[in-house]
N, C-alpha and C. Protein backbone atom coordinates (compact mmCIF):
# COMPACT_ATOMS: atom_id res chain seq x y z
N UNK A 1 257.77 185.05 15.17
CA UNK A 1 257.55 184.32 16.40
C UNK A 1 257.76 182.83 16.14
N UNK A 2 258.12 182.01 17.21
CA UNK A 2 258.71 180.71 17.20
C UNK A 2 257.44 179.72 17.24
N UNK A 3 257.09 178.89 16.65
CA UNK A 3 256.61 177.73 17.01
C UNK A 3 257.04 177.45 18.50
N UNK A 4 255.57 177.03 18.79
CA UNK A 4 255.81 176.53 20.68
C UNK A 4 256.96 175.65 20.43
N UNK A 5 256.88 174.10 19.74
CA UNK A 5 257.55 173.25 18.97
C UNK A 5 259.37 173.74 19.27
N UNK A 6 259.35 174.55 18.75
CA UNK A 6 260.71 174.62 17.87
C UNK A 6 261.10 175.74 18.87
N UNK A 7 260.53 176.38 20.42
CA UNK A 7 260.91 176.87 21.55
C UNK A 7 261.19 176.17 22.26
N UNK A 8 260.60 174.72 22.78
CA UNK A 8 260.64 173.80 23.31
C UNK A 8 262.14 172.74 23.05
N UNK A 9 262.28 172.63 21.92
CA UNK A 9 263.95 171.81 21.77
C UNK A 9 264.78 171.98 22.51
N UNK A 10 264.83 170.67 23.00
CA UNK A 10 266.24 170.26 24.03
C UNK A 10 266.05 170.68 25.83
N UNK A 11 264.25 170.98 26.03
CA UNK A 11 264.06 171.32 27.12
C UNK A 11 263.76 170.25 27.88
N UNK A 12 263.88 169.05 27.26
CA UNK A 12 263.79 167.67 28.05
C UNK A 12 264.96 167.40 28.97
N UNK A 13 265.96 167.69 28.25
CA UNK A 13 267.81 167.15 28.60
C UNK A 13 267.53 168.47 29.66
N UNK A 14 267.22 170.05 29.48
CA UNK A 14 267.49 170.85 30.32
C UNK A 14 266.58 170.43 31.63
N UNK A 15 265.51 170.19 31.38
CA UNK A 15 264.64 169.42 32.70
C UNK A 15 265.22 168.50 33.55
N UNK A 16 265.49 167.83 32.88
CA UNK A 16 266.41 166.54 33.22
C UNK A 16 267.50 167.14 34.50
N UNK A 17 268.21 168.01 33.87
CA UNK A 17 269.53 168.07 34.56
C UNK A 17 268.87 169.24 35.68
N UNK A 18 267.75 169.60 35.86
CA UNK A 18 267.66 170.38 36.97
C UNK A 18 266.88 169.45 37.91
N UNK A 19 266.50 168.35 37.71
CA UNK A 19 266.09 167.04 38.34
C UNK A 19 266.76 165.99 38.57
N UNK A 20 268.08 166.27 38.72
CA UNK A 20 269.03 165.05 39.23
C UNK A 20 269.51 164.33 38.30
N UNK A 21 268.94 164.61 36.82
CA UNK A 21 268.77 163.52 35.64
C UNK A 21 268.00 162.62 35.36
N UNK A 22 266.56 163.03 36.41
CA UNK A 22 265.37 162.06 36.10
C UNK A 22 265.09 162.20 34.55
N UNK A 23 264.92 160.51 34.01
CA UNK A 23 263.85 160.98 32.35
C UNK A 23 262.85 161.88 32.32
N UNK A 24 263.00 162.87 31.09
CA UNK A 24 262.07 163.46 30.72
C UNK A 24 261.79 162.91 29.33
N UNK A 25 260.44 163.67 29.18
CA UNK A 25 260.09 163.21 28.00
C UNK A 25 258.80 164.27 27.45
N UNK A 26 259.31 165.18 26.18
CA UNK A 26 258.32 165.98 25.77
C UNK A 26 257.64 165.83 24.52
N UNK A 27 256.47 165.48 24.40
CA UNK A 27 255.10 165.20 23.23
C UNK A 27 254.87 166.36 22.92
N UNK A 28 254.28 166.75 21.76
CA UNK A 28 253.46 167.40 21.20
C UNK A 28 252.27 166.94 21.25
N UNK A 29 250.98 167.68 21.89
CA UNK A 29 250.05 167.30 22.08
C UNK A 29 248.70 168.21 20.43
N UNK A 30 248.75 167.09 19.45
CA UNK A 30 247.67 167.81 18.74
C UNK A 30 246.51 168.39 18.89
N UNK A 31 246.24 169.47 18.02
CA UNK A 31 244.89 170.23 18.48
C UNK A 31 245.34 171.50 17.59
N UNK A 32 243.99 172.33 17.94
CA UNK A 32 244.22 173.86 17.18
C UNK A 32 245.09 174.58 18.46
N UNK A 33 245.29 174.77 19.26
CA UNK A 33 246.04 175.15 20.30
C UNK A 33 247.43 174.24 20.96
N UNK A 34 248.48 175.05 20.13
CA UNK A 34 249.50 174.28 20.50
C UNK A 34 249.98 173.82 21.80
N UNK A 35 250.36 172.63 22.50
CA UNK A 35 250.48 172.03 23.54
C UNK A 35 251.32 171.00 23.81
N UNK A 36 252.35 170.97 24.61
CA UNK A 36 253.36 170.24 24.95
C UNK A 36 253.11 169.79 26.47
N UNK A 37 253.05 168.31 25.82
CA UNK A 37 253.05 167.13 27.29
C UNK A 37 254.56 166.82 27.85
N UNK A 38 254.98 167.48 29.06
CA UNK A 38 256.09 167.09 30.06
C UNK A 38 255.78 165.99 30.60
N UNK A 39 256.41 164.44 30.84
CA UNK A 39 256.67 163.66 31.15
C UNK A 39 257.70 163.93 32.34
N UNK A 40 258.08 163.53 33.59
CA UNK A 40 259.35 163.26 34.50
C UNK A 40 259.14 162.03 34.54
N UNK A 41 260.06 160.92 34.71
CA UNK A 41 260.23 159.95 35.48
C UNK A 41 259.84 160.00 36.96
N UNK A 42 259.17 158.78 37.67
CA UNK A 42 258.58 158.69 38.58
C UNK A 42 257.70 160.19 39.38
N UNK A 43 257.39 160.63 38.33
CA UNK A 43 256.47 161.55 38.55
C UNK A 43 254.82 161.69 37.12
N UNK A 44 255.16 160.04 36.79
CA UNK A 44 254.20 160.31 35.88
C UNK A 44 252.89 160.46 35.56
N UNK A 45 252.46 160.23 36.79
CA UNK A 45 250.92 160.98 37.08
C UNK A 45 250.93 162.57 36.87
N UNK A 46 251.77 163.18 37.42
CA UNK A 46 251.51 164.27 37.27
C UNK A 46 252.39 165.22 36.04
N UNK A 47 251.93 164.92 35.06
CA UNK A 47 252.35 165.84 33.60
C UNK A 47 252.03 166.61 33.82
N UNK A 48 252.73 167.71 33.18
CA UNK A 48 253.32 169.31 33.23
C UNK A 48 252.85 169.12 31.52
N UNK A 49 251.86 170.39 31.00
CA UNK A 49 251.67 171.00 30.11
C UNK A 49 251.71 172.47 29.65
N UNK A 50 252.44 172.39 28.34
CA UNK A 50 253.35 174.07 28.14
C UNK A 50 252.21 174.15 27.02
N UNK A 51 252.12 175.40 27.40
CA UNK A 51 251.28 176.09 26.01
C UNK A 51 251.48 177.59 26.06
N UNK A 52 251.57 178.76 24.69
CA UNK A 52 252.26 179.93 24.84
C UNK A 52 251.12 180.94 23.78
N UNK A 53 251.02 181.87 24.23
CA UNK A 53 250.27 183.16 23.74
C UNK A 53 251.24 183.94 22.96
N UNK A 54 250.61 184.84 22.71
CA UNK A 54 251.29 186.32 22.06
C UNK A 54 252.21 187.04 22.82
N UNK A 55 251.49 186.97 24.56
CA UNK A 55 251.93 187.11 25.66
C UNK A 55 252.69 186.40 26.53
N UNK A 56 252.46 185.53 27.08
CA UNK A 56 253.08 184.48 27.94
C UNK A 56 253.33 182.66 26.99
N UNK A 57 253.90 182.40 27.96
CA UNK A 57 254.00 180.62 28.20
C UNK A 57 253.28 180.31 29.27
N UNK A 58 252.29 179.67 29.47
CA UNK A 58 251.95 178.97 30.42
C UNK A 58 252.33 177.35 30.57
N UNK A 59 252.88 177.05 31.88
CA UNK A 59 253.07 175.82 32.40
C UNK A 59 251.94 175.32 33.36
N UNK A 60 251.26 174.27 33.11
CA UNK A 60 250.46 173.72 34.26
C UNK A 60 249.83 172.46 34.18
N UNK A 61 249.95 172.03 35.80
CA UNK A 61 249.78 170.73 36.49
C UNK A 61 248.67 170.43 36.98
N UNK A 62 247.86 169.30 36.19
CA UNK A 62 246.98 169.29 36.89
C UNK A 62 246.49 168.35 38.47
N UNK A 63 245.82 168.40 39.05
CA UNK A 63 246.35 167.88 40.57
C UNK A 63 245.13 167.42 40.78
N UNK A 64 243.50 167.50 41.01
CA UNK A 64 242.76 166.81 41.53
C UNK A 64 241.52 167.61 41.01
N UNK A 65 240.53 166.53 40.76
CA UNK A 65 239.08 167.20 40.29
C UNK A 65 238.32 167.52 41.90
N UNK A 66 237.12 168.37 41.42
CA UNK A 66 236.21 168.92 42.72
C UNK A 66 235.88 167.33 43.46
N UNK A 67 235.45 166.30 42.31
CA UNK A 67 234.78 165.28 42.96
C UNK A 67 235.42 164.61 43.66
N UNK A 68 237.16 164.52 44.32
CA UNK A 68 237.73 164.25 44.89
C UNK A 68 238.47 165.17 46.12
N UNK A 69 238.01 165.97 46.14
CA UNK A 69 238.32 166.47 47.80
C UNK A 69 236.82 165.69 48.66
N UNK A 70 237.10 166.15 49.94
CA UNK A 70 236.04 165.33 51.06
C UNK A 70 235.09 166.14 51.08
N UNK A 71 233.56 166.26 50.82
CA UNK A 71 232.99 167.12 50.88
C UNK A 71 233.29 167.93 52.19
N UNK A 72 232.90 167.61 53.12
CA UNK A 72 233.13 168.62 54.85
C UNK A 72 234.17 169.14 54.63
N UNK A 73 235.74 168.71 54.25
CA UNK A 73 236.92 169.09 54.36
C UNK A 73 236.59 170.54 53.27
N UNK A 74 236.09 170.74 51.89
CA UNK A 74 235.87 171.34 51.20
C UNK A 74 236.91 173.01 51.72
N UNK A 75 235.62 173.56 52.11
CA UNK A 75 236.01 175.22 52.34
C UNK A 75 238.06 174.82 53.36
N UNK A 76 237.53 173.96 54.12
CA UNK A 76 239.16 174.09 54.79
C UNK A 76 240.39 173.66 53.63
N UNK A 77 240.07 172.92 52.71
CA UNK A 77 241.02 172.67 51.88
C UNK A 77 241.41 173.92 50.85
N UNK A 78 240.02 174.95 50.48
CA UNK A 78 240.61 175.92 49.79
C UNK A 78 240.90 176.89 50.73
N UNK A 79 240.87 177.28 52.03
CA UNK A 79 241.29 178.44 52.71
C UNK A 79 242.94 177.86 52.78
N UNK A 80 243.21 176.35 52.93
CA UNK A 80 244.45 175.95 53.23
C UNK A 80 244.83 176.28 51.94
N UNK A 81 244.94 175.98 50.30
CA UNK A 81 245.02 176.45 49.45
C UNK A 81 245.70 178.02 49.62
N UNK A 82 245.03 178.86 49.52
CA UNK A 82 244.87 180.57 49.48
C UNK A 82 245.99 180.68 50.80
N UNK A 83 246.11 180.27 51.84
CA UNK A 83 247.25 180.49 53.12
C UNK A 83 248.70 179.87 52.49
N UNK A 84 248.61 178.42 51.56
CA UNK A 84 249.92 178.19 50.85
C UNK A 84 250.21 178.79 49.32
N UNK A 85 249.27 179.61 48.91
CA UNK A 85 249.63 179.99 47.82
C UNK A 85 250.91 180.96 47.55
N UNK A 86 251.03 181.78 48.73
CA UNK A 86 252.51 182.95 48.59
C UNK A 86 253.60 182.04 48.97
N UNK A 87 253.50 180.84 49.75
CA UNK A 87 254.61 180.05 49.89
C UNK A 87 254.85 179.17 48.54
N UNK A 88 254.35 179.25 47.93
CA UNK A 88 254.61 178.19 46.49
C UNK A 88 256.01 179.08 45.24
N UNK A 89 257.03 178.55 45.30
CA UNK A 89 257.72 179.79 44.53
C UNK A 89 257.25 179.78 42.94
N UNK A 90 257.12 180.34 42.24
CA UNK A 90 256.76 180.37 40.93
C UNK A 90 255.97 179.67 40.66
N UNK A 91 255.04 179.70 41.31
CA UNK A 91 253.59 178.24 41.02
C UNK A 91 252.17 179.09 41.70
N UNK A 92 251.08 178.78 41.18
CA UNK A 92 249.90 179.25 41.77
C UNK A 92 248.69 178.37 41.59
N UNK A 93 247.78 178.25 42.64
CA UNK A 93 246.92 177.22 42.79
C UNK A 93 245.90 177.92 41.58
N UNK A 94 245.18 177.21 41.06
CA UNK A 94 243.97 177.60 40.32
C UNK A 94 242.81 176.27 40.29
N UNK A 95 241.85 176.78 39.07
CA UNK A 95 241.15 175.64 38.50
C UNK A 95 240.55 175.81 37.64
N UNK A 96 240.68 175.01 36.59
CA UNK A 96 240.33 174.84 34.99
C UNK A 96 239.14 173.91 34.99
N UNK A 97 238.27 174.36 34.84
CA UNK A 97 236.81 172.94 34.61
C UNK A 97 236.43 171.86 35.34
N UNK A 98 236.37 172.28 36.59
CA UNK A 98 236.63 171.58 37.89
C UNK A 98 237.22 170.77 38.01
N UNK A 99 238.65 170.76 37.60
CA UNK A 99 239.93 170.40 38.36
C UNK A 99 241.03 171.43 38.82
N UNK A 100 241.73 170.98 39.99
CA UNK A 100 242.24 172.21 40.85
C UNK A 100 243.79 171.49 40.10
N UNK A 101 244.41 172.76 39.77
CA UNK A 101 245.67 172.73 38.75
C UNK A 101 246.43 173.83 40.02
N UNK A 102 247.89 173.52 39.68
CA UNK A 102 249.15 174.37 39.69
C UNK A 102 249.67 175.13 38.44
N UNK A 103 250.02 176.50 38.60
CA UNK A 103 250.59 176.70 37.08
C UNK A 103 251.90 177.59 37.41
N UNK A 104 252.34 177.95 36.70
CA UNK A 104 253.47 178.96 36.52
C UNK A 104 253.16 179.80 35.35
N UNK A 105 253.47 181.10 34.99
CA UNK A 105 253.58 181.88 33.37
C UNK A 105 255.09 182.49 33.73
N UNK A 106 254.93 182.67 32.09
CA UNK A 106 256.00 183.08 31.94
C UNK A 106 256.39 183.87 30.86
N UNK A 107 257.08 185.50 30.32
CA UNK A 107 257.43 186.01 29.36
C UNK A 107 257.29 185.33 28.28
N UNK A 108 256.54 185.62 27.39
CA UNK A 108 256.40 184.69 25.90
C UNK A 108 258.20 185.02 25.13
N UNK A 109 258.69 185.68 25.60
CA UNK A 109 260.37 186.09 25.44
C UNK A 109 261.48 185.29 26.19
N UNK A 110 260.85 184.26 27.23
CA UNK A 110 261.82 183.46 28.41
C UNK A 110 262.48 182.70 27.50
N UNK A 111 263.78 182.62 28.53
CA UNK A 111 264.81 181.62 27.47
C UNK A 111 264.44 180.07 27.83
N UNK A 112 264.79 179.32 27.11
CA UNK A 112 264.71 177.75 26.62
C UNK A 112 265.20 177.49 29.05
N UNK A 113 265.80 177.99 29.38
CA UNK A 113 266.63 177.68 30.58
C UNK A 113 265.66 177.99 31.60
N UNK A 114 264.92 179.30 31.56
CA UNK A 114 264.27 179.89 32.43
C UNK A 114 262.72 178.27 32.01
N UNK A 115 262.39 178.22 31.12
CA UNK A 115 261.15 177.26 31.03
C UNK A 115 261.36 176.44 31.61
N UNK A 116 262.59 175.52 31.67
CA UNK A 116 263.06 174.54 32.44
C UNK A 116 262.86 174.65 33.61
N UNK A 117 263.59 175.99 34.01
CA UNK A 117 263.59 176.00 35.77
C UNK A 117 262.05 176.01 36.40
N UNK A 118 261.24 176.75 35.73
CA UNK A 118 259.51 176.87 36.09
C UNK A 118 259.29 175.08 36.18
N UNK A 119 259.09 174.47 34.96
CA UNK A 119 258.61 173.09 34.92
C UNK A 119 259.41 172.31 36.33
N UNK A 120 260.49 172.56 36.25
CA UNK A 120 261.10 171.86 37.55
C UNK A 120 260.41 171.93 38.73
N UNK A 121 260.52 173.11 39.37
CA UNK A 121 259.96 173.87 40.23
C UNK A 121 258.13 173.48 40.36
N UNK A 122 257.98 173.84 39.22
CA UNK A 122 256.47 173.41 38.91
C UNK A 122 256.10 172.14 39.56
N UNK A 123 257.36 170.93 39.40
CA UNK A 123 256.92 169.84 39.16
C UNK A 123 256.90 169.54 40.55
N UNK A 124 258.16 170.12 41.35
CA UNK A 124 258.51 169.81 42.89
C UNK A 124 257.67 170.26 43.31
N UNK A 125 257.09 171.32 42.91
CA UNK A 125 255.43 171.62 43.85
C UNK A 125 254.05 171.03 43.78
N UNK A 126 254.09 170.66 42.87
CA UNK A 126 253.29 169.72 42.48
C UNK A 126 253.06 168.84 43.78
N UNK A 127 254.36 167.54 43.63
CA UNK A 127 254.51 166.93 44.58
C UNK A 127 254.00 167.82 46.21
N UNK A 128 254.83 168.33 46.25
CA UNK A 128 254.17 168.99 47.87
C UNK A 128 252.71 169.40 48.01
N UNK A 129 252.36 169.97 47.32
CA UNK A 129 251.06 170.23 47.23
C UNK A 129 250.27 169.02 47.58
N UNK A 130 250.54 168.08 46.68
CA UNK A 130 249.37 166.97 47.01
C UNK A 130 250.12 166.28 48.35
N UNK A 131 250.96 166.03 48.93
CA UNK A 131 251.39 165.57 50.01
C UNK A 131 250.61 166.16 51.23
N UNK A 132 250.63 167.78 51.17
CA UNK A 132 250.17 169.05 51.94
C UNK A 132 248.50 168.76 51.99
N UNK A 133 248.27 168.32 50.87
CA UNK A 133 246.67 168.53 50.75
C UNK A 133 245.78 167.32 50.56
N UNK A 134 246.95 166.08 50.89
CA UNK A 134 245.46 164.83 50.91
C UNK A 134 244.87 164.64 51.91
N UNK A 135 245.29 165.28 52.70
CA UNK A 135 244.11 164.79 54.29
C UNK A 135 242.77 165.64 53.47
N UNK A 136 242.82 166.32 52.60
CA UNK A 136 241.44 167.07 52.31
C UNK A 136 240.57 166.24 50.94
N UNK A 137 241.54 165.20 50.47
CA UNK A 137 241.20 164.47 49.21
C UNK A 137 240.80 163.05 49.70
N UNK A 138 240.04 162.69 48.82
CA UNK A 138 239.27 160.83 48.45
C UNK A 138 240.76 159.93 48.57
């Protein structure tokens, strides 16, 4: 099996070119759990992080903590959530330690091309998502 690392090569340039040729830029993020920081140009608030199992690759974005939706708005922001989730293509709302993330998975077998297209995708939803969902945010 591949180093996340050494799966990841040259998926910056492939990002890139499914983004018009915006900069990318991919880190290795240290730790006991291997992790790769996606950078886009003018999307740099919102980094895209790859990390891969036995099983899958996971891609995911994180988008806003609990303490920043409106309290009242609350329940309407996650029913709106759960109503856009089948419209999201290869992306799904979640939340990791009370922050509400986007993710994608993917075959721990996907080619270097297919990761690209998720992170892309990933990333364009990203964007919509929070466009879709700040009337419910601080």
């Amino acid at each position: 099996m591949q180093t996340l690392q050494k799966r990841l090569e040259g998926l910056d340039v492939l990002i890139g070119a499914r983004l018009s040729g915006a900069p990318v830029s991919l880190q290795p993020i240290p730790g006991t759990i291997p992790v790769a920081q996606v950078v886009i140009g003018g999307r740099e608030e919102l980094p895209i992080f790859i990390t891969a199992s036995d099983a899958q690759i996971l891609c995911i974005c994180y988008l806003w903590h609990d303490t920043e939706i409106v309290p009242e708005k609350r329940l309407e922001l996650l029913e709106t959530m759960l109503d856009l989730n089948p419209a999201i293509p290869l992306s799904s709302f979640g939340r990791v330690e009370g922050r509400h993330v986007l993710f994608g998975a993917l075959s721990r077998d996907a080619r270097a091309e297919d990761i690209a297209d998720d992170v892309a995708t990933l990333s364009d939803n990203a964007l919509d998502a929070l466009e879709a969902l700040s009337p419910y945010l601080l």
